[in-house]
C-alpha atoms as a PDB file:
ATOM      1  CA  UNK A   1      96.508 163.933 104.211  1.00  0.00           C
ATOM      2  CA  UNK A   2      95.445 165.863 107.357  1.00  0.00           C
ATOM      3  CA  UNK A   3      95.884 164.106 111.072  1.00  0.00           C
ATOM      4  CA  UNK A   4      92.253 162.694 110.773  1.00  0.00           C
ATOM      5  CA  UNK A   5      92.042 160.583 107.519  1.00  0.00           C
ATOM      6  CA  UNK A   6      91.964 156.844 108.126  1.00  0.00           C
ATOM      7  CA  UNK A   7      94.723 154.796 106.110  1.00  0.00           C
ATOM      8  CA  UNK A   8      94.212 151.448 105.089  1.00  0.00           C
ATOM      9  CA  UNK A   9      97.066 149.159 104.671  1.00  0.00           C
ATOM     10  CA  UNK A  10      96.004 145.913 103.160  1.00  0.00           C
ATOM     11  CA  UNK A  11      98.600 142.743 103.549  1.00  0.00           C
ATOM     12  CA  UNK A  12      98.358 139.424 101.320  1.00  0.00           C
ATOM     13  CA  UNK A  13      99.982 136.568 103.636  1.00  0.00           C
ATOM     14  CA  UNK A  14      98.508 134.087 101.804  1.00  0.00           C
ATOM     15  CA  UNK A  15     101.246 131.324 101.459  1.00  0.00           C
ATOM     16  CA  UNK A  16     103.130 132.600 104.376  1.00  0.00           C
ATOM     17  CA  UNK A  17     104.216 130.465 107.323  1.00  0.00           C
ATOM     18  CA  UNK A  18     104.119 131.379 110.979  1.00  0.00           C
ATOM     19  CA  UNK A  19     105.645 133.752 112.366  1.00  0.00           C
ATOM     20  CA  UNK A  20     105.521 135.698 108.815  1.00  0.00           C
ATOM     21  CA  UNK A  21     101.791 137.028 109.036  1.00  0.00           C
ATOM     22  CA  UNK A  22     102.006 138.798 112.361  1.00  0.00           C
ATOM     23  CA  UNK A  23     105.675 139.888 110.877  1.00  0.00           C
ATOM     24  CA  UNK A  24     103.878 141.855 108.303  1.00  0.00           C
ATOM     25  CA  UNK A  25     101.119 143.006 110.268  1.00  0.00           C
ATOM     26  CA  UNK A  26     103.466 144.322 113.043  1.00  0.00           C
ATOM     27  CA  UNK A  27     105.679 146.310 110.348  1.00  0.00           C
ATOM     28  CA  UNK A  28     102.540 147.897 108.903  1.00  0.00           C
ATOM     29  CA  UNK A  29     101.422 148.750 112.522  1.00  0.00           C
ATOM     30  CA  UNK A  30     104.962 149.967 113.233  1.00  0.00           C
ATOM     31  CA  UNK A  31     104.245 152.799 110.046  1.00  0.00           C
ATOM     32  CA  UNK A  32     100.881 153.059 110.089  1.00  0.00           C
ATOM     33  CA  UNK A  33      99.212 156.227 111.951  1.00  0.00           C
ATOM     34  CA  UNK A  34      98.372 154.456 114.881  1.00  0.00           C
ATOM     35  CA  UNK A  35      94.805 155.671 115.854  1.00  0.00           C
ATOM     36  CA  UNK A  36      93.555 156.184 112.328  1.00  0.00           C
ATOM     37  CA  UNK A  37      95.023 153.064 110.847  1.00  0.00           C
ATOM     38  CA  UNK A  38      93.310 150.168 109.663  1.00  0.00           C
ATOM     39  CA  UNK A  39      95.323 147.098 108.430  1.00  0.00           C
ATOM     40  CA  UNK A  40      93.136 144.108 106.059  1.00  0.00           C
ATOM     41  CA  UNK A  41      95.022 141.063 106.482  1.00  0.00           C
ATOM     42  CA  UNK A  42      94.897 137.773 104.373  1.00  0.00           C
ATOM     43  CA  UNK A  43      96.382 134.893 105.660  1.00  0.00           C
ATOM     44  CA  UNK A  44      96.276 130.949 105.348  1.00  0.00           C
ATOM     45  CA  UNK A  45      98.575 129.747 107.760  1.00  0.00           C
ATOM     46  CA  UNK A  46      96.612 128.062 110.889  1.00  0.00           C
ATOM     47  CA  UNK A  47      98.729 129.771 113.616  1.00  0.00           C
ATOM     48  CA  UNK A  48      96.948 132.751 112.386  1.00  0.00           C
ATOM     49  CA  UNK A  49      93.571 132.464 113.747  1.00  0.00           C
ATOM     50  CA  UNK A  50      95.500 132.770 117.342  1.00  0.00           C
ATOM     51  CA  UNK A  51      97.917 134.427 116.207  1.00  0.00           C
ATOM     52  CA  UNK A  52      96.673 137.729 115.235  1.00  0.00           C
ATOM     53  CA  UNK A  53      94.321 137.503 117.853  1.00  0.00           C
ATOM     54  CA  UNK A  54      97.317 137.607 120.525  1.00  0.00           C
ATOM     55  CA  UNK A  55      98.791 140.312 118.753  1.00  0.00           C
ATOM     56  CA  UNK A  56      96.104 142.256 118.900  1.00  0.00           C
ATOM     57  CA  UNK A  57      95.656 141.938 122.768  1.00  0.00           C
ATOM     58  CA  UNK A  58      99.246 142.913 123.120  1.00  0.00           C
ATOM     59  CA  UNK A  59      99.534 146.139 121.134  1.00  0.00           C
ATOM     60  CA  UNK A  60      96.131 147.550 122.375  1.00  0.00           C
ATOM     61  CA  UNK A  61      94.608 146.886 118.665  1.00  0.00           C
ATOM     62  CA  UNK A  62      91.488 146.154 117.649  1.00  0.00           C
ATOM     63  CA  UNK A  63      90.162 143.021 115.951  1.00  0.00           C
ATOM     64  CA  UNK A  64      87.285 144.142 114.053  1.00  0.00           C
ATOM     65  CA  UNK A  65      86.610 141.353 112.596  1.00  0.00           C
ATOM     66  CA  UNK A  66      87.764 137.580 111.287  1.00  0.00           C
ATOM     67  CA  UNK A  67      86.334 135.631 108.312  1.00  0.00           C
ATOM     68  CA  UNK A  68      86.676 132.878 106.148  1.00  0.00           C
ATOM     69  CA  UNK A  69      87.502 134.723 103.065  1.00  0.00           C
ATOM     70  CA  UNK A  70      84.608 133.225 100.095  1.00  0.00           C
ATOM     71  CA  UNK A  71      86.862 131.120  97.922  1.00  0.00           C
ATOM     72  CA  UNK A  72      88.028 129.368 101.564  1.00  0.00           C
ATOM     73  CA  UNK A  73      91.790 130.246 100.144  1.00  0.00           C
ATOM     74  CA  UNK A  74      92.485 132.021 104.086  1.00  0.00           C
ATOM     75  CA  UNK A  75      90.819 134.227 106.655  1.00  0.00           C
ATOM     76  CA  UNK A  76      90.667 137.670 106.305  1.00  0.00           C
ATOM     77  CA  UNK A  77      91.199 139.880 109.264  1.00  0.00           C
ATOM     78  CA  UNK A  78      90.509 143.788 110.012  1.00  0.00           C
ATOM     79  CA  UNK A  79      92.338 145.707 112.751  1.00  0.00           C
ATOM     80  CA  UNK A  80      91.771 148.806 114.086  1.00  0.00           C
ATOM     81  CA  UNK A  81      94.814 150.458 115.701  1.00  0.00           C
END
């Protein structure tokens, strides 16, 4: 893998309670290439939606995007960081 290549790290918090989303998103920010990473996220908790959010305002990220995933089991987030 050479400096430039994106990774994508993809986390399924589905079922997970608060604080355990942003847990998992902050470990794979922690070993992700920060600058070329890109983390999906899957949660259903309701803290999440201002959760990640936060998190992402703190650590300088990215939130890409936020959406109801189709089957309504979560949201699904994308971060850039």
């Amino acid at each position: 893998m050479t400096d430039d290549q994106e990774v994508t790290v993809e986390l399924d918090e589905r079922g997970s309670l608060c604080p355990r989303p942003v847990i998992a998103l902050g470990l794979a920010y922690a070993d992700g290439p920060v600058g070329n990473l890109r983390i999906v996220l899957l949660a259903d908790d309701p803290a999440a939606q201002f959760d990640v959010p936060a998190w992402c305002r703190m650590k300088s990220a990215t939130l890409v995007s936020h959406s109801e995933l189709p089957d309504g089991s979560g949201i699904r987030f994308e971060i850039r960081a």
